[in-house]
Protein backbone atom coordinates (compact mmCIF):
# COMPACT_ATOMS: atom_id res chain seq x y z
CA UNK A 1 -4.06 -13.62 -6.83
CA UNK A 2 -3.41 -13.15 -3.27
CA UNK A 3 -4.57 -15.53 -0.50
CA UNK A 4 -4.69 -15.44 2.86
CA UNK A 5 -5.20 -19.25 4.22
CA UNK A 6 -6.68 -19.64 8.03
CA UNK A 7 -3.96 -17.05 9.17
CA UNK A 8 -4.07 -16.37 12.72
CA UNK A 9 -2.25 -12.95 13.69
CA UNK A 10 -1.63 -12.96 17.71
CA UNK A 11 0.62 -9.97 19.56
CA UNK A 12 0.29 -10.08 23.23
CA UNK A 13 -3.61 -9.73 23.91
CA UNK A 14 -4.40 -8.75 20.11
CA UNK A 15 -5.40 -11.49 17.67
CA UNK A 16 -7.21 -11.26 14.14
CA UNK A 17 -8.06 -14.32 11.94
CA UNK A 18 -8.23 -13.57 8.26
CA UNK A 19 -9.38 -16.15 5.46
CA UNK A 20 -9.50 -14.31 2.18
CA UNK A 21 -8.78 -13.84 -1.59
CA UNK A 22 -7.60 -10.94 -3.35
CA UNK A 23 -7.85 -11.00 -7.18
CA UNK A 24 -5.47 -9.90 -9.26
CA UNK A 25 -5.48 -6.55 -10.43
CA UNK A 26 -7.87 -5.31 -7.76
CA UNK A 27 -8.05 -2.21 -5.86
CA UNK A 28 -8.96 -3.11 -2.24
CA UNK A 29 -9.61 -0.69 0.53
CA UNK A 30 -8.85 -1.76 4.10
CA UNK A 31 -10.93 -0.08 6.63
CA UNK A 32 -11.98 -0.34 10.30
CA UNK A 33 -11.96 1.19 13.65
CA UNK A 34 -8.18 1.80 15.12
CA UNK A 35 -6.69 -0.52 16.49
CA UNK A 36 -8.39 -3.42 14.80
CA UNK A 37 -5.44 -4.39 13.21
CA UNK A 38 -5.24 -2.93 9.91
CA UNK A 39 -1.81 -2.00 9.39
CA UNK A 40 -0.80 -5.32 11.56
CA UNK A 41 -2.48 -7.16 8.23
CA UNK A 42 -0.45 -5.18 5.89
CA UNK A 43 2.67 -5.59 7.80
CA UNK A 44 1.77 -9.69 7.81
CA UNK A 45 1.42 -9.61 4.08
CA UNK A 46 4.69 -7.84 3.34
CA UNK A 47 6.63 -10.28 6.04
CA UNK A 48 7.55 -7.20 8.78
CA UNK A 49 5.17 -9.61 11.22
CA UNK A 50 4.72 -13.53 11.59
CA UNK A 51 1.67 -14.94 11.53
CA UNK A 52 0.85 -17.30 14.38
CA UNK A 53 -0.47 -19.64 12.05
CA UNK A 54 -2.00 -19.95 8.26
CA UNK A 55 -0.50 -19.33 4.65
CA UNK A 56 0.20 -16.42 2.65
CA UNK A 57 0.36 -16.79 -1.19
CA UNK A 58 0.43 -15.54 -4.33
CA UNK A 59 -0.18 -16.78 -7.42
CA UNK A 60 -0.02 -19.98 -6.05
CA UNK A 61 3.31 -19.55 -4.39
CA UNK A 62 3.33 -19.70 -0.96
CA UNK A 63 5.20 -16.98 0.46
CA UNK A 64 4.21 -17.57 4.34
CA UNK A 65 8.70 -17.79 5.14
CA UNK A 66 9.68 -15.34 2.35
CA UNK A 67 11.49 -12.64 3.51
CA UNK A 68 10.19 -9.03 3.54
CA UNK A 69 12.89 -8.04 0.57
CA UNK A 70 12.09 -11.42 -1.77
CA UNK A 71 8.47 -10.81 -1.89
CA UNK A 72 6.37 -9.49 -4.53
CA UNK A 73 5.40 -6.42 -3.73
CA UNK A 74 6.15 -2.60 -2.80
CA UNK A 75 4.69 -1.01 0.54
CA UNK A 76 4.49 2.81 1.28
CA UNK A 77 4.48 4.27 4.69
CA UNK A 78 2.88 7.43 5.99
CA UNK A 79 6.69 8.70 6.93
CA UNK A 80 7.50 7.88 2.85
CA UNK A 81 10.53 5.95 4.19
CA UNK A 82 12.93 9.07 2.48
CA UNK A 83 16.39 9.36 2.70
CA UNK A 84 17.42 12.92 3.44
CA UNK A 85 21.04 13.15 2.29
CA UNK A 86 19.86 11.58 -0.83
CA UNK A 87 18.46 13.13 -3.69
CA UNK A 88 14.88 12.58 -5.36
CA UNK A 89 16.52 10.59 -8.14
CA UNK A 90 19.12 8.69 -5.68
CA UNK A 91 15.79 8.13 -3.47
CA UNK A 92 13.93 6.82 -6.30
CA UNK A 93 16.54 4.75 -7.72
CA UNK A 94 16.88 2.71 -4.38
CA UNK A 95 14.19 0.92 -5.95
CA UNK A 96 16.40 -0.91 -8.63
CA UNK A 97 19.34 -1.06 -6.72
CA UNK A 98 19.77 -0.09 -2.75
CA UNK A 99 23.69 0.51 -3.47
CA UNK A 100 22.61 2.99 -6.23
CA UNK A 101 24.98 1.42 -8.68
CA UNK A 102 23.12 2.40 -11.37
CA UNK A 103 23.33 1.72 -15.23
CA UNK A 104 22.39 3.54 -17.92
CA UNK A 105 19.77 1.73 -18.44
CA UNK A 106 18.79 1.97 -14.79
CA UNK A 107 19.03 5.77 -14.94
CA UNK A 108 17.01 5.99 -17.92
CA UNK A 109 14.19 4.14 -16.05
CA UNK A 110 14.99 6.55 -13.06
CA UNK A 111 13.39 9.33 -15.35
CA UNK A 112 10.62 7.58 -16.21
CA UNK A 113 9.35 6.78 -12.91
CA UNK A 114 9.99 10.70 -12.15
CA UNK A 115 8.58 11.90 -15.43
CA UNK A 116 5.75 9.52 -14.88
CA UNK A 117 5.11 10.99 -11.40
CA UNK A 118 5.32 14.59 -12.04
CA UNK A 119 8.83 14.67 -10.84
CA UNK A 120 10.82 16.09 -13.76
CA UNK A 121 12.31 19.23 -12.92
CA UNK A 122 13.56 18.43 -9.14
CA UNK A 123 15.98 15.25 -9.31
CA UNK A 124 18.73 16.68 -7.59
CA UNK A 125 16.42 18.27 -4.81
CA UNK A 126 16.62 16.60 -1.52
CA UNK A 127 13.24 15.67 0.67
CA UNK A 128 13.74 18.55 2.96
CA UNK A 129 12.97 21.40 0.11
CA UNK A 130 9.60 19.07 -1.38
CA UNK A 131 6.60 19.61 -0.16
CA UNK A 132 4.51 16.92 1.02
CA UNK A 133 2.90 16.09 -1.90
CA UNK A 134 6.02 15.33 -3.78
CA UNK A 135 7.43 13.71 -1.30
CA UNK A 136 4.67 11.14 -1.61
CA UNK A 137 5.57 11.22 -5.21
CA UNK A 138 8.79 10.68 -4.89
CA UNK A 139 8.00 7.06 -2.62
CA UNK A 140 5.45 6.53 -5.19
CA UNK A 141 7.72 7.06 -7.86
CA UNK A 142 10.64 4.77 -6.23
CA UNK A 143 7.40 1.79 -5.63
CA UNK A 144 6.68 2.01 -9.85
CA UNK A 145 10.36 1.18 -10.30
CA UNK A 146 10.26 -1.96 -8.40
CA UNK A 147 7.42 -2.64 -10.48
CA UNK A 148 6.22 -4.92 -8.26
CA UNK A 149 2.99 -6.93 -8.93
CA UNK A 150 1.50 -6.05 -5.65
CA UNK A 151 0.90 -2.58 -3.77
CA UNK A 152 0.75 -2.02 -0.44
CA UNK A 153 -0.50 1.70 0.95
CA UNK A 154 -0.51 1.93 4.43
CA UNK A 155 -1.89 5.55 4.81
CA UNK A 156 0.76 7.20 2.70
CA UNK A 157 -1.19 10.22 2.22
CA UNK A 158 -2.99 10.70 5.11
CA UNK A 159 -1.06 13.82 6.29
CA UNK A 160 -2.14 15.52 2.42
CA UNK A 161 -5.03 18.00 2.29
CA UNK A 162 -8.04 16.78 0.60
CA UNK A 163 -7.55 17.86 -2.96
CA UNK A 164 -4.21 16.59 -3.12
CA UNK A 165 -4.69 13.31 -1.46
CA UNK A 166 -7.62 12.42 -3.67
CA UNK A 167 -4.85 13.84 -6.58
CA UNK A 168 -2.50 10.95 -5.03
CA UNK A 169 -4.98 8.32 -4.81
CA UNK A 170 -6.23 8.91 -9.02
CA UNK A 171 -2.73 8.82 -9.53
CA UNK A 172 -1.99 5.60 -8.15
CA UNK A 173 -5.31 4.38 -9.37
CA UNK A 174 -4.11 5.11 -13.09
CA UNK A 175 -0.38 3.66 -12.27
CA UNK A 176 -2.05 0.27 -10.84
CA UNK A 177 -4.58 0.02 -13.80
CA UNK A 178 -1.29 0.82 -16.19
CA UNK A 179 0.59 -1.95 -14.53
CA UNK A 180 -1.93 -4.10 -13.56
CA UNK A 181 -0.80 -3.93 -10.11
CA UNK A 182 -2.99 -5.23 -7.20
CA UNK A 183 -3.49 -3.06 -4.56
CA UNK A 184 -4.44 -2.58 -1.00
CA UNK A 185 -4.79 0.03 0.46
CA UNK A 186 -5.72 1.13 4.56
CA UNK A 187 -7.59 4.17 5.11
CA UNK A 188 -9.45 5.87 8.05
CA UNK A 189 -11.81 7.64 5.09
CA UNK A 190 -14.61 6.16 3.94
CA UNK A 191 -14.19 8.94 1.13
CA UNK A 192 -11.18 7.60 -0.07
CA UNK A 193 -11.99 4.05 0.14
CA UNK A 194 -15.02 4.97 -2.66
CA UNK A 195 -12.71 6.95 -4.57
CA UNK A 196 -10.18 4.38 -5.00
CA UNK A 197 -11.15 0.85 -4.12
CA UNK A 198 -14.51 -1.16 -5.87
CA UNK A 199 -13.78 -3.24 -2.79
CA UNK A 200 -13.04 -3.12 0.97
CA UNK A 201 -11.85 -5.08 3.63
CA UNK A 202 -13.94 -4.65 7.11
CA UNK A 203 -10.65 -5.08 9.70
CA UNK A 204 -13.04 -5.36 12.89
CA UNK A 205 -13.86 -7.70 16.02
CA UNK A 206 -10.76 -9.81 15.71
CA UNK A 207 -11.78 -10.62 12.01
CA UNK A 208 -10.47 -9.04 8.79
CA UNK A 209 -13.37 -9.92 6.38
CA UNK A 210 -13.28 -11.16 2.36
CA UNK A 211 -13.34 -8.15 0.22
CA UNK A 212 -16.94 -6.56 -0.74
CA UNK A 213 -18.41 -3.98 -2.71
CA UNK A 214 -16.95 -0.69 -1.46
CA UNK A 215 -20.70 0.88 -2.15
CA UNK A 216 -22.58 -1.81 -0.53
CA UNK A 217 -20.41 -1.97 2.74
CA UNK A 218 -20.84 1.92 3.02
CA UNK A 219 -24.50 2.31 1.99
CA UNK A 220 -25.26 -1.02 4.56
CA UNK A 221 -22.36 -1.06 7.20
CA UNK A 222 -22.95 -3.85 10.12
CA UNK A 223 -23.34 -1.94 13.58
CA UNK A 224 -19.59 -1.80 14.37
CA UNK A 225 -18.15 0.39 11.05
CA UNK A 226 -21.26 2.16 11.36
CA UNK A 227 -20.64 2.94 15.25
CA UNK A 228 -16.61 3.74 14.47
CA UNK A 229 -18.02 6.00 10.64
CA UNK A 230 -20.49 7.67 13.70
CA UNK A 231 -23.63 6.80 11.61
């Protein structure tokens, strides 16, 4: 389970408060107007940002002074975070091991996190010659190695077309329920966030609500989601 305990995020004139529980195993979308502070949550949770004040834990573990790289959990960017000079299987094995000393072992999980994603085929490629999709693959594909309990998606697919985001998104739907990974995800779409999440988080007013029922929020949105979904 993740908790977020009386946390208090503060950046010049910004603050947002957030008091919540995630259970484990969920899929939670995180949605709001820009600039509420979405992305500033995620980047709390992974440790990129200090809170002002409050705790941070998991599984009972606080985590509030772990750093980024000790925590449990993966986080994918809308830039994928890709090295170029790499290949997709160098890329992807970054997850086990940043020097890419690999062992066998660690190879033959290399091809199944690429097998798993679609990937086979194009290891030795580099990002360049992929098209977008894959290269969200490939990041997705290097986050499933970590095998990390908790999932972070900060808009990693926004730049897809529609078909092959919502392709991404039942992807990492069937990964999370194969894993049991908990995720959260933040997303402009209100699409998305009912395709993927049976919960979301309203990020709005200074206040980052508990999770509710993804259908409920949308079919009953208080005035300011409904003002920013133009309803």
């Amino acid at each position: 389970m993740l908790e977020l305990l009386d946390i208090t995020i503060t950046q010049d004139t910004f603050r947002l408060a957030a008091d919540f529980r995630v259970e484990k195993g969920a899929r939670v979308a995180v949605i709001g107007p820009s600039g509420a502070g979405k992305s500033t949550l995620l980047s709390v949770i992974a440790g990129f940002f200090p809170a002002e004040s409050g705790r941070i834990l998991w599984d009972g573990n606080d985590i509030t002074a772990t750093p980024p790289g000790k925590r449990p959990l993966s986080i994918l960017f809308q830039d994928q975070n890709l090295f170029p000079h790499l290949t997709v299987a160098q890329n992807v094995g970054l997850g086990l091991r940043p020097d890419l000393r690999l062992s066998p072992a660690d190879y033959e999980a290399v091809t199944r996190a690429l097998t798993r994603t679609g990937l086979q085929g194009i290891e030795g490629r580099k990002p360049a010659t992929l098209s977008g999709g894959q290269q969200s693959r490939v990041a997705l594909a290097r986050a499933l190695l970590r095998a990390r309990p908790l999932m972070l998606l900060d808009e990693p697919f926004a730049a897809l077309g529609p078909a092959l985001k919502a392709e991404m998104l039942d992807l990492v739907a069937e990964i999370a329920d194969e894993t049991g990974a908990t995720v959260l995800m933040v997303s402009h779409d209100p699409e998305d966030a009912s395709r993927f999440a049976p919960e979301t988080i309203l990020v709005a007013e200074g206040v980052a609500h508990p999770p509710r029922p993804t259908a409920a929020l949308l079919d009953n949105p208080p005035p300011v989601l409904a003002a920013y979904l133009g309803q």
